[in-house]
Protein backbone atom coordinates (compact mmCIF):
# COMPACT_ATOMS: atom_id res chain seq x y z
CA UNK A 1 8.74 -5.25 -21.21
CA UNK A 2 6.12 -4.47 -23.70
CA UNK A 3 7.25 -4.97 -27.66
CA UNK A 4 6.20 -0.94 -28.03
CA UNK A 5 8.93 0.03 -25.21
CA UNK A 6 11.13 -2.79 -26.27
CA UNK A 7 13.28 -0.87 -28.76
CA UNK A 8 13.25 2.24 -26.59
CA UNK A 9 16.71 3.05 -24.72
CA UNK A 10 15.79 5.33 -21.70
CA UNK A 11 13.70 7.79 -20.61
CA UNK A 12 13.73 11.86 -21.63
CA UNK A 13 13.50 13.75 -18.66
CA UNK A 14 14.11 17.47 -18.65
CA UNK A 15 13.10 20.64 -15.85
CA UNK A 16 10.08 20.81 -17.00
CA UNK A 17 8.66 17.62 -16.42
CA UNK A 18 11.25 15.28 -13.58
CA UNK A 19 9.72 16.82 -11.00
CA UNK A 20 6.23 17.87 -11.84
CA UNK A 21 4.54 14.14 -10.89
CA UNK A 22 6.45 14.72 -7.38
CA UNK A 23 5.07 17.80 -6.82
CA UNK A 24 1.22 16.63 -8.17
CA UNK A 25 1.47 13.13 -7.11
CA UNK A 26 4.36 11.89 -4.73
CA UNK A 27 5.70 10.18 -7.73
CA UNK A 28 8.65 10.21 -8.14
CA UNK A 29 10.94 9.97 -11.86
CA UNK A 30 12.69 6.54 -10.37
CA UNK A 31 9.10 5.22 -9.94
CA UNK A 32 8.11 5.86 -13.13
CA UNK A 33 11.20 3.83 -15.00
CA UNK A 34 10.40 1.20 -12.54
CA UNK A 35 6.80 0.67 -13.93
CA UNK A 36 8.38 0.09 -17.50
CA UNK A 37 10.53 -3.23 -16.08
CA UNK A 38 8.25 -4.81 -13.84
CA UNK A 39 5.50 -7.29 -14.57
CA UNK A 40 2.90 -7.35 -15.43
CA UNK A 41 2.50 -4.10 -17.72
CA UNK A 42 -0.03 -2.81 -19.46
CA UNK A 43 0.22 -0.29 -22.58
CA UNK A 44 -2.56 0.72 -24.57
CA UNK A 45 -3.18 4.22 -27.17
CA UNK A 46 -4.36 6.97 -25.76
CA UNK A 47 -6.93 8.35 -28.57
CA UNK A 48 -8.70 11.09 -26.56
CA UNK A 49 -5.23 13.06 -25.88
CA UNK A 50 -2.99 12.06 -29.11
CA UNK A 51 -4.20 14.92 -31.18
CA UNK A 52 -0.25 16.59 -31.62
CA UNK A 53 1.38 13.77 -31.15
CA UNK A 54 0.95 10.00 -30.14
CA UNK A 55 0.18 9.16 -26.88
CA UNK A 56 0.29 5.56 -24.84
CA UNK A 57 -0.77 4.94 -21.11
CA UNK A 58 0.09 1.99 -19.07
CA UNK A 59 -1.23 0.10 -15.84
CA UNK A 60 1.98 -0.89 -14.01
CA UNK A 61 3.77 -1.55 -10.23
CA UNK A 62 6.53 -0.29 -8.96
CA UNK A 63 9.11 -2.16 -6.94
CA UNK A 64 7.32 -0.99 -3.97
CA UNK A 65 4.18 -2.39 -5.24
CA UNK A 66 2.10 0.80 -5.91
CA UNK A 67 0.09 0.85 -8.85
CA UNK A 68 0.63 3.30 -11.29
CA UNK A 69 -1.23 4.87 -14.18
CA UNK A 70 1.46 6.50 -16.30
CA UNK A 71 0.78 8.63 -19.76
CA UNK A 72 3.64 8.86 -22.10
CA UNK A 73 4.98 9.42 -25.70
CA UNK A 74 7.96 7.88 -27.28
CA UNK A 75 10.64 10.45 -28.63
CA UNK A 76 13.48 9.61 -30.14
CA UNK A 77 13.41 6.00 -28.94
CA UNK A 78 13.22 7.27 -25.15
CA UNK A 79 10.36 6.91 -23.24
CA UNK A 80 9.00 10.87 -22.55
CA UNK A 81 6.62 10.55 -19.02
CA UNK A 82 4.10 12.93 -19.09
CA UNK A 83 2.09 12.53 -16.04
CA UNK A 84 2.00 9.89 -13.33
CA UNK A 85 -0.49 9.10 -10.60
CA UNK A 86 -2.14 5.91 -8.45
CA UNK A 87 -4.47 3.86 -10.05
CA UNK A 88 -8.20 4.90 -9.76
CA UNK A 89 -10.63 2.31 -8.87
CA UNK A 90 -11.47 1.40 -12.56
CA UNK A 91 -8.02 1.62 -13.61
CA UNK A 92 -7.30 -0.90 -10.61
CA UNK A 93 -9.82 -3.00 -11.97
CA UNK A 94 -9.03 -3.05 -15.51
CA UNK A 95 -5.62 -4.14 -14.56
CA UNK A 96 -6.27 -6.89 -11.93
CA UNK A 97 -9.39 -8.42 -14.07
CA UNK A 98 -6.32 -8.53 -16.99
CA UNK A 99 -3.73 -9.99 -14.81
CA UNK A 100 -6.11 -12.60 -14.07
CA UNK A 101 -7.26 -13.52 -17.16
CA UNK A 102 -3.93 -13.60 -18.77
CA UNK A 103 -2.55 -15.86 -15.69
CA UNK A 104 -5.72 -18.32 -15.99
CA UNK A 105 -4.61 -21.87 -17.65
């Protein structure tokens, strides 16, 4: 797990948002958590939408091996999903490109 999720202890899910990445996406909540235990991860700032408060994003796979873009903030030391959707093509790239680089010896 990434050091800036390390600490956190869960995930903040409320009406307004467990269901919303379903409903958009075919996402589901569990597939979200999932992304934030399996490797390889990816977590960078999101500048362009932290304007009220700090946002991350991260590149991930569920256990069923779809890859996920997920946006987030931290609250409260739980993890607060704020939308959820497939990889695009870039966002595909970005992430395999890393996974290869990091797995080169």
């Amino acid at each position: 797990m990434s050091g800036l999720v390390k600490n956190c202890e869960g995930f903040l899910w409320d009406e307004g948002n467990i269901d919303k990445n379903w409903i958009k996406h075919k996402v589901t909540h569990l597939e979200c958590e999932e992304v934030f235990f399996n490797l390889p991860l990816l977590i960078s700032d999101d500048v362009k939408h932290s304007k009220t408060e700090k946002r991350f994003y991260a590149l991930g796979i569920s256990k069923s091996d779809r890859f996920l873009f997920i946006s987030f903030t931290i609250r409260n030391n739980l993890i607060r999903v704020i939308s959820a959707r497939d990889m695009n093509r870039k966002e595909r790239k970005i992430y395999e490109e890393k996974i290869e680089k990091n797995t080169k010896i």
